[in-house]
Protein backbone atom coordinates (compact mmCIF):
# COMPACT_ATOMS: atom_id res chain seq x y z
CA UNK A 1 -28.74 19.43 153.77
CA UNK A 2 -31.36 21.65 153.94
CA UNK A 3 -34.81 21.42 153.48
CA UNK A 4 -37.25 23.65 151.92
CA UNK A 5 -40.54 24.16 153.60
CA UNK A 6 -42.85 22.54 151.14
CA UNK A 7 -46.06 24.04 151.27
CA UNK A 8 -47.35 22.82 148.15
CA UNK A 9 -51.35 21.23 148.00
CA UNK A 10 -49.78 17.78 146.21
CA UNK A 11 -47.39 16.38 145.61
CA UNK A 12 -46.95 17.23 148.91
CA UNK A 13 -44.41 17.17 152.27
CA UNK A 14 -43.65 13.75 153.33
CA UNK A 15 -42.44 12.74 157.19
CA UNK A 16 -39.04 13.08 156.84
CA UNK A 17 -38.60 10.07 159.31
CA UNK A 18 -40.38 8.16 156.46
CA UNK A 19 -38.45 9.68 153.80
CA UNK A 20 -35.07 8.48 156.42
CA UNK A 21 -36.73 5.06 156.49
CA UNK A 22 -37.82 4.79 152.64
CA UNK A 23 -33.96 6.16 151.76
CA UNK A 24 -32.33 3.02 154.38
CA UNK A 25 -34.75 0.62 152.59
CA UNK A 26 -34.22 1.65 149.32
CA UNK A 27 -31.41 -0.41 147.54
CA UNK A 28 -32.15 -3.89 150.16
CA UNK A 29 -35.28 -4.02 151.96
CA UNK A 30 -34.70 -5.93 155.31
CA UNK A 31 -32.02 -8.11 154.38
CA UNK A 32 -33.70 -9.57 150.97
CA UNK A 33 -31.21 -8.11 148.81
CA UNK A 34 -32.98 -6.05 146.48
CA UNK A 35 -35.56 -2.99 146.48
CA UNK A 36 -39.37 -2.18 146.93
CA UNK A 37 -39.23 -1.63 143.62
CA UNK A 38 -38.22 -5.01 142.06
CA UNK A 39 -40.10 -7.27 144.27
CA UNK A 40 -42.72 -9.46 142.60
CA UNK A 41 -46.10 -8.15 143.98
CA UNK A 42 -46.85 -12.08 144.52
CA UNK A 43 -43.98 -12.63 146.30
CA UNK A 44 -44.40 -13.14 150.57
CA UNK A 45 -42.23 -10.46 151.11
CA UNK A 46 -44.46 -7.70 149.58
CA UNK A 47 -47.49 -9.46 150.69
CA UNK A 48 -46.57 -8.50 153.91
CA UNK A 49 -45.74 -4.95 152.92
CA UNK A 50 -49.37 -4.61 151.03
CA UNK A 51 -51.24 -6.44 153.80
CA UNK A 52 -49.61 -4.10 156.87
CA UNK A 53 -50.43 -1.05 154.82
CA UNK A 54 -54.14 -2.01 154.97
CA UNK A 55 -54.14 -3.35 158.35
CA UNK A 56 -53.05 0.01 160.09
CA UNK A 57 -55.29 2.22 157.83
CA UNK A 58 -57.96 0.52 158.93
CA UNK A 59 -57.21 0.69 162.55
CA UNK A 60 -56.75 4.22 161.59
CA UNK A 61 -60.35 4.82 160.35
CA UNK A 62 -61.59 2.55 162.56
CA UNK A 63 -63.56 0.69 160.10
CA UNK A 64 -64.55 -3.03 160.15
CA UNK A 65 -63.83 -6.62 157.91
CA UNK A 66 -67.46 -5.24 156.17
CA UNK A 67 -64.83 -2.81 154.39
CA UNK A 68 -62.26 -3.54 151.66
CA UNK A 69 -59.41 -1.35 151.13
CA UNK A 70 -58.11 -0.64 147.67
CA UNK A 71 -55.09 0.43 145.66
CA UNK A 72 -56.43 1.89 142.71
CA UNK A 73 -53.34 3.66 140.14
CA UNK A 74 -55.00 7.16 138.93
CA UNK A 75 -55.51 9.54 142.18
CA UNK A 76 -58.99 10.75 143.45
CA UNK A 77 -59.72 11.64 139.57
CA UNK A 78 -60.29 7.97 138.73
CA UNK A 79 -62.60 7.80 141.12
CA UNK A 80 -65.02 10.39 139.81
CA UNK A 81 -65.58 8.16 136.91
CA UNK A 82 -65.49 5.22 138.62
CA UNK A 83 -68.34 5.94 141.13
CA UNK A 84 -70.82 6.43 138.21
CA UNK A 85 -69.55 4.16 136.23
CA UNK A 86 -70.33 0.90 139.14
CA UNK A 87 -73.11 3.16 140.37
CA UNK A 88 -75.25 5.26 138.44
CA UNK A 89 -77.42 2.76 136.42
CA UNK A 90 -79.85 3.82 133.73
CA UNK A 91 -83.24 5.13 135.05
CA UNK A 92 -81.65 5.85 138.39
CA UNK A 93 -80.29 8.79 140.27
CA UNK A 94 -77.32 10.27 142.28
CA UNK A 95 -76.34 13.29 144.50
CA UNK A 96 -73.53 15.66 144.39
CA UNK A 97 -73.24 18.28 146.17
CA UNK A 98 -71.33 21.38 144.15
CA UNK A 99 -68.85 22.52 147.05
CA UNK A 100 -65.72 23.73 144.92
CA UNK A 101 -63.33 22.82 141.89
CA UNK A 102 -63.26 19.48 142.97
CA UNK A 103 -66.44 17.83 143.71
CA UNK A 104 -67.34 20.37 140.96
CA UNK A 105 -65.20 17.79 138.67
CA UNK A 106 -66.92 14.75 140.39
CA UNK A 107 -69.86 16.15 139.07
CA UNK A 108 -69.25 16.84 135.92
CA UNK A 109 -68.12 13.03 135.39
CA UNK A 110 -71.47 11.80 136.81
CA UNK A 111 -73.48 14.01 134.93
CA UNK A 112 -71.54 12.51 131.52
CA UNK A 113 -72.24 8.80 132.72
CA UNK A 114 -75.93 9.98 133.28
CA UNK A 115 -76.31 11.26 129.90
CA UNK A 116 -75.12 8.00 128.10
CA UNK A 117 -76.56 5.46 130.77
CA UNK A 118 -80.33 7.99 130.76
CA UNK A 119 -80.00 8.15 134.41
CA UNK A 120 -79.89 11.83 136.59
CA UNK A 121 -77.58 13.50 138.38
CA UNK A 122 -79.19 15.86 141.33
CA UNK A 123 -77.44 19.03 142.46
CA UNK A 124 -78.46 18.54 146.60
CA UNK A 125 -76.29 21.57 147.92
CA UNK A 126 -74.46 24.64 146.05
CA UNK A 127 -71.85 26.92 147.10
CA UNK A 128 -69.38 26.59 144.76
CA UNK A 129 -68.91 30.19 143.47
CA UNK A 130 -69.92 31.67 146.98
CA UNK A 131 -67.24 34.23 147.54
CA UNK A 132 -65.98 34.32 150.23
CA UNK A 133 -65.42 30.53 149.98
CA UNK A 134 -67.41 27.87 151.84
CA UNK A 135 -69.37 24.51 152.45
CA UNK A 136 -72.93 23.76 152.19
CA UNK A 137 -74.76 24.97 156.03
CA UNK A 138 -76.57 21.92 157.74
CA UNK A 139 -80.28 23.21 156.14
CA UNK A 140 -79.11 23.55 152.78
CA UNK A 141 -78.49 19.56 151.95
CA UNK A 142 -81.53 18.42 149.34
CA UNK A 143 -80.63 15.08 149.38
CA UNK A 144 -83.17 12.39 147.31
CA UNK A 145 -84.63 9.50 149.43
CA UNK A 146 -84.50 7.29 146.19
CA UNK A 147 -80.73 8.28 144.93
CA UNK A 148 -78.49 5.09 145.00
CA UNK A 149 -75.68 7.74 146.44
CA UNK A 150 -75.29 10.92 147.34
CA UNK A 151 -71.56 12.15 146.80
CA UNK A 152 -69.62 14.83 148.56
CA UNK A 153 -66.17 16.63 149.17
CA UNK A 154 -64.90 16.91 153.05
CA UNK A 155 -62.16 19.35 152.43
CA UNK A 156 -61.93 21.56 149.05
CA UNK A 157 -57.88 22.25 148.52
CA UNK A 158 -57.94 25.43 145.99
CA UNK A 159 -60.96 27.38 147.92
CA UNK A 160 -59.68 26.63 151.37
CA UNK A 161 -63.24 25.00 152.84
CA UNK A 162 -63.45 22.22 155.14
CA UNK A 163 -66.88 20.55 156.07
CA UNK A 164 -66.82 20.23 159.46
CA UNK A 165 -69.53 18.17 160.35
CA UNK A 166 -71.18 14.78 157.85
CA UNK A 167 -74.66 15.51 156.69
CA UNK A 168 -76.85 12.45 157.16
CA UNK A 169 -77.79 11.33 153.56
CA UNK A 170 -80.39 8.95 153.87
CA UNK A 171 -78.84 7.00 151.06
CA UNK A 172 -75.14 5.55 151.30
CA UNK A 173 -72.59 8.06 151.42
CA UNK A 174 -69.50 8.22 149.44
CA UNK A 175 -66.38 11.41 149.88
CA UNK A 176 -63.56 12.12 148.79
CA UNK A 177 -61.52 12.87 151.63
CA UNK A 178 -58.17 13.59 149.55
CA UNK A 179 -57.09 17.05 151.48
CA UNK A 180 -57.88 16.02 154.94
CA UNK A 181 -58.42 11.86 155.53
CA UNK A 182 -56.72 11.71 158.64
CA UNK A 183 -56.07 15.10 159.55
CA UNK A 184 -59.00 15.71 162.07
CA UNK A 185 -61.64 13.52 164.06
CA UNK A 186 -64.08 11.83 161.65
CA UNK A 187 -66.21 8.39 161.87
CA UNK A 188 -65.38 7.25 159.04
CA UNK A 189 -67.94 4.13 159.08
CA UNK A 190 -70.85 7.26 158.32
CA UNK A 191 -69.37 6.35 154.75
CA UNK A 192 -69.93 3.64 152.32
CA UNK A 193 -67.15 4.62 149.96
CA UNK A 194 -64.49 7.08 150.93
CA UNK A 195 -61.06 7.70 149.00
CA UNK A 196 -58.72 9.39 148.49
CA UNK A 197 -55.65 10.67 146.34
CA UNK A 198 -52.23 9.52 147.91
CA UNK A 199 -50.11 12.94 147.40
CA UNK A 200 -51.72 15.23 150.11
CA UNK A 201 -51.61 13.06 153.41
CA UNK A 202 -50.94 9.67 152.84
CA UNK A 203 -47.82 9.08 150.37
CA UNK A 204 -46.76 9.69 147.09
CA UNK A 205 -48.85 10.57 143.98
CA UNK A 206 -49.79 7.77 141.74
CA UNK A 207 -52.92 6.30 143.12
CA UNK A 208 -56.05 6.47 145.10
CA UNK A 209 -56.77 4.61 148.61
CA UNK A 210 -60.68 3.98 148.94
CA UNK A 211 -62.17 2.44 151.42
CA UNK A 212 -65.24 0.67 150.45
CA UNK A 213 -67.81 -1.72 151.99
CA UNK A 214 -67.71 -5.30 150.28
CA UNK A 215 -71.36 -5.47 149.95
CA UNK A 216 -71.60 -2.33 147.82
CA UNK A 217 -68.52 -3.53 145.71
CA UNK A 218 -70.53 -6.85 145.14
CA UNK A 219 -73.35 -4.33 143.26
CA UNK A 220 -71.36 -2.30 141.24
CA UNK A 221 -72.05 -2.68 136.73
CA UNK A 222 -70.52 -5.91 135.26
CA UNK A 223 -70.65 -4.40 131.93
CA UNK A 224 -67.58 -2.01 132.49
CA UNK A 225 -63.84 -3.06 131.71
CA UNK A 226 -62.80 -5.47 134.40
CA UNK A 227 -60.36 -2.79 136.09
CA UNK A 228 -62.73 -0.29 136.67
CA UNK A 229 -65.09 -2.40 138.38
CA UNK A 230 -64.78 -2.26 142.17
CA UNK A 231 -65.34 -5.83 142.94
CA UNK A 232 -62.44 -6.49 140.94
CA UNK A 233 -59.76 -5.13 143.44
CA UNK A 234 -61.93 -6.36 146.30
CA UNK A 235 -61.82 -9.92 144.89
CA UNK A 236 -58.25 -9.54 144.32
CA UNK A 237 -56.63 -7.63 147.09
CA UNK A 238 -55.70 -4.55 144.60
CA UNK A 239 -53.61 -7.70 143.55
CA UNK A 240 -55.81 -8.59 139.76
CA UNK A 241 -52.63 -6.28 138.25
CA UNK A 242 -49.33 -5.21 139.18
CA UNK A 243 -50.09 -2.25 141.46
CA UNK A 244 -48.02 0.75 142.37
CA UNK A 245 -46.07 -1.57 144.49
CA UNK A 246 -43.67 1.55 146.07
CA UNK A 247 -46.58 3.71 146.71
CA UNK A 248 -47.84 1.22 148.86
CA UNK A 249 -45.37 0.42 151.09
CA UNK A 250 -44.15 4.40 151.50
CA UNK A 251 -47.89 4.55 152.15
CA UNK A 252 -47.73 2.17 154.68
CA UNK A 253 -44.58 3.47 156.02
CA UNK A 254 -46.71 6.84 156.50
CA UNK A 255 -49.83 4.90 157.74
CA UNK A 256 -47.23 3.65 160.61
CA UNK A 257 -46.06 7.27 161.44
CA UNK A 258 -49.41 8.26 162.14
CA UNK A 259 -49.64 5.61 164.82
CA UNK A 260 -46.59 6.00 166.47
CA UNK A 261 -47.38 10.50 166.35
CA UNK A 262 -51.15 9.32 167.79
CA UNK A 263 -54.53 10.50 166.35
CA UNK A 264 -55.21 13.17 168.95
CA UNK A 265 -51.82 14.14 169.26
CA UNK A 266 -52.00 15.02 165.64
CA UNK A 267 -54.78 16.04 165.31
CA UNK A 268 -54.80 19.22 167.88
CA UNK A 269 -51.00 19.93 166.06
CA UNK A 270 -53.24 20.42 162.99
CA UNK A 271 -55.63 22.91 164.50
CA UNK A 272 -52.91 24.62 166.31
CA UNK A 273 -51.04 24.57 162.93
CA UNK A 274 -53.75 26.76 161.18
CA UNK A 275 -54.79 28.41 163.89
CA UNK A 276 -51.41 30.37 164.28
CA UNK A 277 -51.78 31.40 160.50
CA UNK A 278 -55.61 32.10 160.72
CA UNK A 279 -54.53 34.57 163.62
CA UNK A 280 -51.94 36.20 161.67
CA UNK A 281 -54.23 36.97 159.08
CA UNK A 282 -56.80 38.49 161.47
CA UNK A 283 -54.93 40.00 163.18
CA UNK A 284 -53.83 42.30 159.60
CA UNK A 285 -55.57 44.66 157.27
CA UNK A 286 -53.30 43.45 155.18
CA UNK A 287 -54.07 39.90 154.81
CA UNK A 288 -57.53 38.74 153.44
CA UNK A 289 -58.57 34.89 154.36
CA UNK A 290 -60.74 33.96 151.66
CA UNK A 291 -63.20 31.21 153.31
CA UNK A 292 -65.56 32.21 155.92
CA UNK A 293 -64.05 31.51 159.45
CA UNK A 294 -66.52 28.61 160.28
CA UNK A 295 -65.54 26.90 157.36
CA UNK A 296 -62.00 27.32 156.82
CA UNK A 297 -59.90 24.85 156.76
CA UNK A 298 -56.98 23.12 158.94
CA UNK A 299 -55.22 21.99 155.26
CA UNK A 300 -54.96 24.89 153.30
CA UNK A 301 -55.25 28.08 154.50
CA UNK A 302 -55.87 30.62 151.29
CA UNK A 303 -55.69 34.26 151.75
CA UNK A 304 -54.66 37.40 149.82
CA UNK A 305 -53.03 40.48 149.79
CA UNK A 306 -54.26 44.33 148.70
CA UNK A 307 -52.44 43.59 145.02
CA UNK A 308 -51.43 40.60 143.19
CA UNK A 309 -48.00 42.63 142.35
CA UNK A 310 -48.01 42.42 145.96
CA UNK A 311 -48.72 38.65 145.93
CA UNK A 312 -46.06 38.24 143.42
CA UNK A 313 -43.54 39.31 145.42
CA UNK A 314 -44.96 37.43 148.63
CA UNK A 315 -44.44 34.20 147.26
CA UNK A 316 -40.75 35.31 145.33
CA UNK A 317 -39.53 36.56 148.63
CA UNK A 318 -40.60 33.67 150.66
CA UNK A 319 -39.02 31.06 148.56
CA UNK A 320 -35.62 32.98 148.62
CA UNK A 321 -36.19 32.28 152.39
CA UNK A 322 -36.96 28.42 152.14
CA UNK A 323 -40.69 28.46 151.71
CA UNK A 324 -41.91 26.66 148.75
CA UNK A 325 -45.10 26.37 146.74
CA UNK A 326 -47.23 29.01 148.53
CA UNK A 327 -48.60 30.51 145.37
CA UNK A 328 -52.81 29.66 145.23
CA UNK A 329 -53.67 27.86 142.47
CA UNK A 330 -54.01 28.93 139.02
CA UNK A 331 -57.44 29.33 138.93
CA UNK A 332 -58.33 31.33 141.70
CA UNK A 333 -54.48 33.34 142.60
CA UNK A 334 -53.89 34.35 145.76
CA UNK A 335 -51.83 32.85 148.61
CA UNK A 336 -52.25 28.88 149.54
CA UNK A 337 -50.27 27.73 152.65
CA UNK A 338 -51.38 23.96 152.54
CA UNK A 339 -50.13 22.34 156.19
CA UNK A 340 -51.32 18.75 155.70
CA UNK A 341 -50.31 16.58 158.67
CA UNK A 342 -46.49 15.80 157.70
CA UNK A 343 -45.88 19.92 157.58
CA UNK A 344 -43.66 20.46 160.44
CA UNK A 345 -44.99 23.39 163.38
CA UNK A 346 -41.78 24.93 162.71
CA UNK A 347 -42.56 25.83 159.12
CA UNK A 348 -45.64 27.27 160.13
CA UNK A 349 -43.70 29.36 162.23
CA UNK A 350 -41.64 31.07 159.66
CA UNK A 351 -44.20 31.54 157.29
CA UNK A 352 -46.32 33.62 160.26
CA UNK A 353 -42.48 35.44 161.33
CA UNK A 354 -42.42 36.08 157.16
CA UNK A 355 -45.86 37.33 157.28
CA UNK A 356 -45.55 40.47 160.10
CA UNK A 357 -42.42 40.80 158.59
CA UNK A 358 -43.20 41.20 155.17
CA UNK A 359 -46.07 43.46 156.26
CA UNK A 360 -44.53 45.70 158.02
CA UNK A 361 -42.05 46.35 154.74
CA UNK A 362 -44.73 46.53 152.02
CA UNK A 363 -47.92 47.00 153.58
């Protein structure tokens, strides 16, 4: 068998020791005879599948028993709705900083909860259509002293822009972290709410993990359907309806990885990851990054080349060699290598061999 070199932003590359692991499990899980998949999520066997999952994320994080983590089907979408929704209540206000497509769509979902609720939405930072690409510098943040939040995005996939250091708020603190939660050094307790889709660096698509603290849960609207309330998988362990029970434990399986690899270890493989790409690139009149260098990011390096015939033929000639999924996203073009943590060195590797190569013959 061979495998491709996936560098697609999501659904994205999995360990392939977890994919081994998930493959051995898959028809009889340990001895009980039957998959993942069929298991009653009340049953003790899953319990102890759900409950390890959340156990080793949060040694992960490093975040206390004041935190609850939840399983909530829908990705990091859902939660851009769902923040407001508990959150935003009518007469108040919330921050959002505008730092790309993404927290750009966070946005937009507050400011339609504001409108029917007669609450506001503050803009407290705004780079979004900065070209080149980039995050918010530390004396741009306007962030309210009487907002009930202030909401922001750590890592934006399509522009290629990392945030590489927390702004202090002043009011609790929610991110989503989809692109980079537990790619690089973070203290993750600066947050009251963080989440996060599953499909970049923490399992398959299909739901969000957020992290939030029970207290804040406990103040989120009544008024809203029962399964978009917060409290509601706090109170029930993400257990109040049948959740995505096999996105869970592969989840957990890739929550376990991470331990046994080692934060730091991973970690530095990140940087070193993008920093062999980001050199390529600079090292070439050919290649363009697109994010200013103190912003770019470890996850998803974006770049371009002179034409996008050129660009075209980049990312037809590099999947005829094994390398998958580096076209940028529809919206913006270009070249996206995404490297989230499961992306093996070696891939990085041929894609910068493909690079001088492919230079040298068209450039």
């Amino acid at each position: 068998m061979s495998r491709a070199y996936n560098f697609s932003a999501g659904p994205a590359c999995l360990p392939l020791e977890v994919l081994q692991q998930v493959q051995a499990d898959l028809v009889d899980y340990k001895g009980t005879g039957m998959s993942v998949m069929e298991m009653s999520h009340r049953g003790k066997d899953y319990d102890q599948i759900h409950n390890e999952a959340i156990a080793v994320f949060k040694e992960l994080t490093g975040i206390g028993d004041d935190y609850e983590v939840c399983f909530i089907q829908g990705g990091g979408s859902m939660q851009f709705a769902m923040i407001p929704m508990n959150f935003l209540a009518a007469g108040k206000s919330a921050d959002y900083a505008n730092m790309g497509t993404w927290s750009g769509k966070a946005l937009k979902e507050a400011q339609k909860v504001a409108a029917l609720r007669g609450a506001k939405v503050n803009v407290v930072a705004e780079c979004a259509k900065d070209i080149p690409t980039r995050m918010p510098r530390d004396g741009e943040w306007k962030f309210s002293a009487d907002a009930e939040y202030a909401h922001i995005c750590t890592n934006e996939t399509i522009s290629g822009a990392q945030l590489k250091k927390i702004p202090e708020a002043g009011v609790p603190l929610f991110a989503d972290m989809s692109s980079d939660i537990l790619s690089c050094e973070r203290d993750y307790t600066k947050f009251d709410l963080f989440y996060a889709g599953a499909q970049k660096n923490l399992g398959p698509s299909g739901m969000g993990v957020v992290a939030i603290k029970k207290e804040l849960a406990a103040k989120g609207a009544e008024s809203i359907p029962t399964l978009l309330q917060y409290r509601t998988h706090v109170d029930n362990n993400s257990l109040y309806n049948t959740p995505p029970t096999f996105a869970i434990y592969v989840f957990g399986e890739v929550m376990k990885w991470v331990k046994r690899m080692g934060k730091e270890n991973l970690f530095k493989l990140n940087r070193e990851k993008a920093a062999k790409i980001y050199a390529a690139i600079d090292a070439s009149s050919f290649y363009k990054g697109t994010a200013l260098p103190e912003f770019r990011s470890d996850m998803n390096v974006t770049f371009r080349l002179p034409t996008e015939d050129l660009e075209k033929k980049f990312v037809a000639d590099a999947k005829a060699l094994g390398m998958s999924s580096l076209k940028g996203h529809r919206s913006v073009g270009g070249i996206r290598a995404t490297i989230y943590n499961a992306f093996p060195m070696e891939g990085v590797d041929a894609l910068v061999a493909f690079m001088k190569d492919f230079e040298k013959k068209n450039g």
